[in-house]
Structures are given as structure tokens and as C-alpha cells.
N, C-alpha and C. Protein backbone atom coordinates (compact mmCIF):
# COMPACT_ATOMS: atom_id res chain seq x y z
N UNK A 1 -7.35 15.94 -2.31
CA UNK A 1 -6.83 15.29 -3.49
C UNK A 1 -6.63 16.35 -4.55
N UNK A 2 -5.86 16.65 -5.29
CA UNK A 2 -5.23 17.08 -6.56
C UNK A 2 -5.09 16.35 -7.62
N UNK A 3 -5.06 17.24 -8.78
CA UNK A 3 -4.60 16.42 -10.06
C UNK A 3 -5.77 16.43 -10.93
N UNK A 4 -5.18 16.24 -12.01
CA UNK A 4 -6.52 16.17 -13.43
C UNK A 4 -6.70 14.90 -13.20
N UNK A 5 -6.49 13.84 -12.81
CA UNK A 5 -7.21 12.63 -13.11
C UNK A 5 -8.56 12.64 -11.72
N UNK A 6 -9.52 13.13 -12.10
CA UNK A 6 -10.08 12.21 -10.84
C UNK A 6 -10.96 11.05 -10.78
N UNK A 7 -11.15 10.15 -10.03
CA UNK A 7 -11.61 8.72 -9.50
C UNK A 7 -12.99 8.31 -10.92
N UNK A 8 -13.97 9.62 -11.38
CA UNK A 8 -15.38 9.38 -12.20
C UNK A 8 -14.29 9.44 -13.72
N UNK A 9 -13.12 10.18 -13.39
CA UNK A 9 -12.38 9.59 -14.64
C UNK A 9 -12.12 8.80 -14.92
N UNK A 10 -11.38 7.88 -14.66
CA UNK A 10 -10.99 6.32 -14.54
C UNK A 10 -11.71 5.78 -15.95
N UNK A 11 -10.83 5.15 -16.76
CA UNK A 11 -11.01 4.05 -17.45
C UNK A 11 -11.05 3.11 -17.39
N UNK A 12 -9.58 2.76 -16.65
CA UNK A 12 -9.18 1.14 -16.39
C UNK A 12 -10.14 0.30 -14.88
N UNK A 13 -10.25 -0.49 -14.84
CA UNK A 13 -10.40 -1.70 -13.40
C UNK A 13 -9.73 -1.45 -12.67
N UNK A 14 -9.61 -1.07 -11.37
CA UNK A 14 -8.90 -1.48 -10.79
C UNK A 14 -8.99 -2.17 -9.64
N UNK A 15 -7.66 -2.99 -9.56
CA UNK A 15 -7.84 -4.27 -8.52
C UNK A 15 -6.96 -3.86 -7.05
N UNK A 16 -7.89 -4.08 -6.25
CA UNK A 16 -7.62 -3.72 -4.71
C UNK A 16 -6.70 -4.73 -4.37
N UNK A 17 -5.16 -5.05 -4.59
CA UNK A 17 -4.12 -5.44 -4.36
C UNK A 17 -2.95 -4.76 -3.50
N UNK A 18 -2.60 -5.59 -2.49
CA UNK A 18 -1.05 -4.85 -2.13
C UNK A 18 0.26 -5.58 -2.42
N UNK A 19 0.81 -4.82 -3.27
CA UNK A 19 1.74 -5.24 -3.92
C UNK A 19 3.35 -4.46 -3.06
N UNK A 20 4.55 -5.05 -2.90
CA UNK A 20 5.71 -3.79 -2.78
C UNK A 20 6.13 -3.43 -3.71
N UNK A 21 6.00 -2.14 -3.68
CA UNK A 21 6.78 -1.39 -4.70
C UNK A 21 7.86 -0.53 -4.64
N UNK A 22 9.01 -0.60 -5.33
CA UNK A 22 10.57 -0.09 -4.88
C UNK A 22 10.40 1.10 -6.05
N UNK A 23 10.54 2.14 -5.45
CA UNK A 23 11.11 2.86 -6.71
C UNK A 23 12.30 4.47 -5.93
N UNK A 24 12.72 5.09 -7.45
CA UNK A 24 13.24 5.78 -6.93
C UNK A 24 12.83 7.22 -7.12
N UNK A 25 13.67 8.16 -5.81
CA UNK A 25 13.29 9.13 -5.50
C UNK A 25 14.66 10.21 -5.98
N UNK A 26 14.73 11.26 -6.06
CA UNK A 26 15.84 12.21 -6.51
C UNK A 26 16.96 11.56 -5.31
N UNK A 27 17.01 11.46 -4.00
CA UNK A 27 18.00 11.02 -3.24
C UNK A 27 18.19 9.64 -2.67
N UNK A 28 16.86 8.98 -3.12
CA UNK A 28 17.26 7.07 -2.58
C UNK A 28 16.54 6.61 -3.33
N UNK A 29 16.20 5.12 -3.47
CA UNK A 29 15.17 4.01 -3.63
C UNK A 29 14.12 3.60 -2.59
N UNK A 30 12.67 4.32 -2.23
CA UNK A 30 11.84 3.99 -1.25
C UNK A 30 11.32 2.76 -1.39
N UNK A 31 10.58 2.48 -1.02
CA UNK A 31 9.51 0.96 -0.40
C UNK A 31 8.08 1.65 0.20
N UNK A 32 7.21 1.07 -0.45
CA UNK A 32 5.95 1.76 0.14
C UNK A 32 5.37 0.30 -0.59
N UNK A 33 3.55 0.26 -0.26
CA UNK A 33 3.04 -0.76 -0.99
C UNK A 33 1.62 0.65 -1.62
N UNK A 34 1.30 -0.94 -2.52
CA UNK A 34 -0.46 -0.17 -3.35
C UNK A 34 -1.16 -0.15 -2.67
N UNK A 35 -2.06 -0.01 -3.20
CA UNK A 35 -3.58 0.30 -3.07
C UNK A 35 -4.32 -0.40 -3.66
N UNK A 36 -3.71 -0.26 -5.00
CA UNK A 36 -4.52 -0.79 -6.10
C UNK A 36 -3.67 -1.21 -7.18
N UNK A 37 -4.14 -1.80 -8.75
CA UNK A 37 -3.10 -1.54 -9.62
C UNK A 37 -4.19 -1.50 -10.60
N UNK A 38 -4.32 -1.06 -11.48
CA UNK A 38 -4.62 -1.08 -12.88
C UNK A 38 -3.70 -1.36 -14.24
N UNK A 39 -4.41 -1.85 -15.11
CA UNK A 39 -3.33 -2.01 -16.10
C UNK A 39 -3.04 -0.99 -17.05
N UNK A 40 -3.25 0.76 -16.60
CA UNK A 40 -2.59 1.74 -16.90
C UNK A 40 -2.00 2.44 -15.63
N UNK A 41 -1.75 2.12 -14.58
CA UNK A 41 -0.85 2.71 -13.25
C UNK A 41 -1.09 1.50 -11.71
N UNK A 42 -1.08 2.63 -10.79
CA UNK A 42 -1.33 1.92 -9.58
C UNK A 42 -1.95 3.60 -8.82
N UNK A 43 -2.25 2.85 -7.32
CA UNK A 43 -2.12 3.71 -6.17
C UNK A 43 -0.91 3.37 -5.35
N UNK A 44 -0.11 4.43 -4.96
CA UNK A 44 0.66 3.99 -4.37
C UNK A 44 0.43 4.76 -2.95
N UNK A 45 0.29 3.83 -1.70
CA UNK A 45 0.38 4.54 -0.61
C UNK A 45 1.71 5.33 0.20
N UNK A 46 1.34 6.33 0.53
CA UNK A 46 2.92 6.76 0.77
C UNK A 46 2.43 8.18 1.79
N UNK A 47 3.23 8.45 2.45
CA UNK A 47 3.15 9.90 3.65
C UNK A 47 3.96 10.59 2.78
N UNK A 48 4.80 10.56 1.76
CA UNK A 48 6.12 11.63 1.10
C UNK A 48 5.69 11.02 -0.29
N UNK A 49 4.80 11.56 -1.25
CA UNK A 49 4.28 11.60 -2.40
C UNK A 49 5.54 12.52 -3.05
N UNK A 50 5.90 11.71 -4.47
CA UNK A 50 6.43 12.68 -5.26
C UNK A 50 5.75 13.46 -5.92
N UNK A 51 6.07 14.82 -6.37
CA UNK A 51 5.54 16.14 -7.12
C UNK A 51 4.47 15.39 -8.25
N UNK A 52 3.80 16.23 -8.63
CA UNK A 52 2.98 15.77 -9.76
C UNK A 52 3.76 15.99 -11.09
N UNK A 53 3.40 14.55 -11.72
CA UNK A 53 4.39 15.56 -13.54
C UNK A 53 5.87 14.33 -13.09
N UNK A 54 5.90 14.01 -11.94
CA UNK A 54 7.49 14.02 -11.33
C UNK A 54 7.46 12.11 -12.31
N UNK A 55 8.39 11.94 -13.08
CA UNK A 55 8.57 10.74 -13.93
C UNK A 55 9.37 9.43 -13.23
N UNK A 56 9.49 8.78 -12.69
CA UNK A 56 10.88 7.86 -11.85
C UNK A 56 10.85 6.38 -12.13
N UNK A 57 11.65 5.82 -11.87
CA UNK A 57 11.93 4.42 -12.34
C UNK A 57 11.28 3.43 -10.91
N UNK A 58 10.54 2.36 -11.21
CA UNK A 58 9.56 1.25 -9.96
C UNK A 58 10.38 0.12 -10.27
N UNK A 59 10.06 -0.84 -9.52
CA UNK A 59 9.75 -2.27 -9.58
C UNK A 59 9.18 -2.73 -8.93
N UNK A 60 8.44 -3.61 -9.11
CA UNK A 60 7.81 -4.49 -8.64
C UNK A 60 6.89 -5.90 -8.81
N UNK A 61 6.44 -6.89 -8.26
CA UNK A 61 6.54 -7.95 -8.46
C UNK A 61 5.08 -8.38 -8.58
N UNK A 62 4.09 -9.47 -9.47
CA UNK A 62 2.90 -9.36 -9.08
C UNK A 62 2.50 -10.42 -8.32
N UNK A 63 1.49 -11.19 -7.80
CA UNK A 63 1.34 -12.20 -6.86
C UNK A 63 1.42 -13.55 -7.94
N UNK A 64 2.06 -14.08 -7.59
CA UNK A 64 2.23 -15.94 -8.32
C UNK A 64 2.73 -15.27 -9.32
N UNK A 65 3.73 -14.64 -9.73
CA UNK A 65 4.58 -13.86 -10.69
C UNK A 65 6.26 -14.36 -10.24
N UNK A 66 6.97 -14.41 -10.94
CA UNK A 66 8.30 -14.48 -10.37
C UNK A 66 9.14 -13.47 -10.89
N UNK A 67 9.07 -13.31 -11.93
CA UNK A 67 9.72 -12.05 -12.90
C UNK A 67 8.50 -10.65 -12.24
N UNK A 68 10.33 -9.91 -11.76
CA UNK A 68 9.80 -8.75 -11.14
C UNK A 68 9.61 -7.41 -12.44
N UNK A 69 8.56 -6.72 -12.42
CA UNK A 69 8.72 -5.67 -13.50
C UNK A 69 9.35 -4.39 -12.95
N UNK A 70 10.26 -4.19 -13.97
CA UNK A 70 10.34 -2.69 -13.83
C UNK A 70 10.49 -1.69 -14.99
N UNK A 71 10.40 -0.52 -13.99
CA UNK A 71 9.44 0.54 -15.92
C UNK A 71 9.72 2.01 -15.17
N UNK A 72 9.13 2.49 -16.09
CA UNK A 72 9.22 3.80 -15.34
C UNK A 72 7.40 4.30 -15.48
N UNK A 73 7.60 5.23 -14.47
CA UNK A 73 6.10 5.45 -14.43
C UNK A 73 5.98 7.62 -14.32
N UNK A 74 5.07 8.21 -14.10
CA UNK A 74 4.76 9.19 -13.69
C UNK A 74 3.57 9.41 -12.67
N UNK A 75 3.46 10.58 -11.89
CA UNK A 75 2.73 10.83 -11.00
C UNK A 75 2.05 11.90 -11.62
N UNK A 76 0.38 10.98 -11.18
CA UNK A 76 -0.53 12.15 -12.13
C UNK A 76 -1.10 12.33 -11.28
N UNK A 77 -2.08 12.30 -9.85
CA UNK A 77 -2.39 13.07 -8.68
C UNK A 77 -1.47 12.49 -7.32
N UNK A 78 -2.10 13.10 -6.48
CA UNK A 78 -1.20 12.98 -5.22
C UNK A 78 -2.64 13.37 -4.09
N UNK A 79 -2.60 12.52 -3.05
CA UNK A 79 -3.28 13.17 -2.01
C UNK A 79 -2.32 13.02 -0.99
N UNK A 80 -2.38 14.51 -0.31
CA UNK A 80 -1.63 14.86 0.45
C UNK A 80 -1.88 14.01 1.93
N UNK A 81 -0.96 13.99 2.91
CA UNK A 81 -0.85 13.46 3.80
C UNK A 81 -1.87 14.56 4.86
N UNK A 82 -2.06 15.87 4.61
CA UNK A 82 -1.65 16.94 5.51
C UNK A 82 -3.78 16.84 5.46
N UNK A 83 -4.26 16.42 4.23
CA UNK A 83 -5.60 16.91 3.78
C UNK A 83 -6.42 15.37 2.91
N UNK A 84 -5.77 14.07 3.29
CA UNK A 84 -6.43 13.22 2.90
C UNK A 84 -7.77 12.90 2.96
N UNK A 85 -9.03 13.65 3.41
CA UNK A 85 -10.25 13.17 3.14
C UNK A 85 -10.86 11.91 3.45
N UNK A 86 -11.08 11.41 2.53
CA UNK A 86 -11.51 10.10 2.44
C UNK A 86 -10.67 8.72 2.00
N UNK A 87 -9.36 8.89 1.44
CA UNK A 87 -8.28 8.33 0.95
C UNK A 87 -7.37 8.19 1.55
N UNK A 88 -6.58 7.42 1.52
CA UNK A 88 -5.72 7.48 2.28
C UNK A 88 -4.56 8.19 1.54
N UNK A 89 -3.12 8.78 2.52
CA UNK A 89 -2.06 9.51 1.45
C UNK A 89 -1.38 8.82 0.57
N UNK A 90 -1.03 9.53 -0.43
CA UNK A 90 -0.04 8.73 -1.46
C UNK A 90 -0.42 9.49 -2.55
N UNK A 91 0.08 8.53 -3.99
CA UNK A 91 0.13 8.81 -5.55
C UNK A 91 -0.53 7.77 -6.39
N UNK A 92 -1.26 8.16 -7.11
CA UNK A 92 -1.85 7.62 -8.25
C UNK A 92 -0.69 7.99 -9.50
N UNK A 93 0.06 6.80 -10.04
CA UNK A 93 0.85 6.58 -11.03
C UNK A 93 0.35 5.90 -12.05
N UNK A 94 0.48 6.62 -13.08
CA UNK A 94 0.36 6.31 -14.40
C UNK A 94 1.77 5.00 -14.89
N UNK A 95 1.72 3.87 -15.44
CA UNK A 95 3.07 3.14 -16.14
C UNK A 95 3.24 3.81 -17.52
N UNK A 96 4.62 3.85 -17.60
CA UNK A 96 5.31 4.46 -18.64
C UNK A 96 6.34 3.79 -19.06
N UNK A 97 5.91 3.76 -20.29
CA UNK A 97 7.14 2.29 -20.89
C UNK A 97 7.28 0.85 -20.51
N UNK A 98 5.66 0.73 -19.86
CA UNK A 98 5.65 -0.88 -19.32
C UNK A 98 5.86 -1.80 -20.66
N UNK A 99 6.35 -2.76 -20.83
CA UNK A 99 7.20 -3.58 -21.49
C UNK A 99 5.92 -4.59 -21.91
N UNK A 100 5.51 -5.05 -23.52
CA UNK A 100 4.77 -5.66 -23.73
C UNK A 100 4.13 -6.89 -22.73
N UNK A 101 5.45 -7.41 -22.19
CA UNK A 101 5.02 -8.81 -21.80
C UNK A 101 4.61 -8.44 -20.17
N UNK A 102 5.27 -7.13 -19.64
CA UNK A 102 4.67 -7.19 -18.36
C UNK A 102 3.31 -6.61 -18.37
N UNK A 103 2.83 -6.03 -19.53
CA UNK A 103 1.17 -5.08 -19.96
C UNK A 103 0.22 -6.44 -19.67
N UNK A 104 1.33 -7.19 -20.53
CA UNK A 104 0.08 -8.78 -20.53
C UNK A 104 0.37 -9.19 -19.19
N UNK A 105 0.83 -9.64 -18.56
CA UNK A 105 1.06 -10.04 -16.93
C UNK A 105 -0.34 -9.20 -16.06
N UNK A 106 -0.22 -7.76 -16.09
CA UNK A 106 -0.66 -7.31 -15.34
C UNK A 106 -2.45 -7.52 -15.59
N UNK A 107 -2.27 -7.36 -17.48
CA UNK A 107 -3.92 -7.69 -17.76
C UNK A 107 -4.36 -8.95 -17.40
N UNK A 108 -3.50 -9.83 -17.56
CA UNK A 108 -3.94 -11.29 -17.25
C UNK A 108 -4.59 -11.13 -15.25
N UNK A 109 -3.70 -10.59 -14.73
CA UNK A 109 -3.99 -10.79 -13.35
C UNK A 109 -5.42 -10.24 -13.14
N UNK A 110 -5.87 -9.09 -14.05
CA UNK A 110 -6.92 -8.32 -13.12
C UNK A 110 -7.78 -9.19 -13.79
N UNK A 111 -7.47 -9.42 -15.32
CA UNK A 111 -8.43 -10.55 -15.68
C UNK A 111 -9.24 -11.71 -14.87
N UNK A 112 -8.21 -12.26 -14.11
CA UNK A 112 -8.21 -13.70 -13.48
C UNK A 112 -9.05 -13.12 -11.72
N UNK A 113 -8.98 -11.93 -11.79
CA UNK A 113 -9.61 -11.53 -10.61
C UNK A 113 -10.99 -10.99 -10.61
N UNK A 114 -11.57 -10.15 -11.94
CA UNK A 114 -12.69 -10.22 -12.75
C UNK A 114 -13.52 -11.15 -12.47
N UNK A 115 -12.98 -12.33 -13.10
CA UNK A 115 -13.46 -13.75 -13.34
C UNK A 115 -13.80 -14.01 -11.72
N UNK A 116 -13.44 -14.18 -11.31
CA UNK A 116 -13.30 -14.44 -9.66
C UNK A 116 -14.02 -13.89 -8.95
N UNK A 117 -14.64 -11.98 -9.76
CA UNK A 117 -15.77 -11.40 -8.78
C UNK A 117 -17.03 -12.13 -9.44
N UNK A 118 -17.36 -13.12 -10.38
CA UNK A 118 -18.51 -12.86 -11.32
C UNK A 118 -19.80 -14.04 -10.28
């Protein structure tokens, strides 16, 4: 694993969800799913992680949601496919420019899942 963020860093909750997520890459629009999501990024699982730093446009949808979000996000670590450890491969994404009402969507969900571990 790489990257300044690591795992004892973490602020946010995060909720062990698999969600699809579309986003794009310098030459297409991939499909991969999460890991996780928090209501400052996600995990995204993936064998072809974009660069770190690397900024790109997502969408995606949350469960009992109908309005799909999309935003742009950045990639702040990456575990490699080649040296995954204990993780599986992919990117930990930061959201960037998530849109008031989808911030509340996403808080409401982990909220309602909180509630649900207690």
C-alpha cells in the first residue's frame, strides 16, 4: 500500500458496501465496484488503479437511492495489484465537489447503517 493517507488515519466511518461505480479514465469510462464508502471518498476495487494525485469524473448510485451521483473525485492511495498484502487491489478516493444534497444522501446512508450496528 502507498500514499499519505493510511487506514490509523481515517476520520470518517466507513461502511462495508458494494456499490458500481462508473468513472473515467484518460482513454474510456471503467466499471469496477467498492469496498467501502465513506462520506469523504470510497475504496474502489480495481487490478488498473489510477496514478495517485490522478483527479477524474465517477458516478454512481447508492442502495434504495434512485438519483445517481456524480462528482469528481481524486486518488489519494492505491494498493497495487502486483504487492497487495492484506487488501485487496484498487484506490482509496477522496469526493471532490460532491454536491450538497448527494453529501446528505451519502451521510444519511452510513447514518441509517450506524443505527443498525447499535
Amino acid at each position: 500500500m502507498s500514499g499519505p493517507l493510511s487506514i490509523e488515519r481515517r476520520t470518517n466511518r466507513r461502511l462495508p458496501i458494494r456499490v458500481l461505480v462508473e468513472y473515467e479514465s484518460t482513454e474510456d469510462f471503467l466499471f469496477d465496484y467498492t469496498a467501502n464508502i465513506s462520506i469523504g471518498g470510497m475504496f474502489i476495487r480495481t487490478n488498473e488503479p489510477l496514478e495517485m494525485g490522478t483527479r477524474f469524473r465517477m458516478r454512481f448510485r447508492l442502495p434504495d437511492r434512485k438519483k445517481l451521483i456524480e462528482t469528481y473525485a481524486v486518488v489519494r492511495w492505491v494498493v497495487s495489484p502486483a504487492d497487495p498484502g492484506m487488501m485487496e487491489p484498487g484506490m482509496g478516493v477522496q469526493f471532490d465537489d460532491l454536491a450538497p444534497k448527494d453529501f446528505r444522501d451519502v451521510q444519511e446512508l452510513i447514518g441509517q447503517w450506524e443505527e443498525g450496528q447499535d
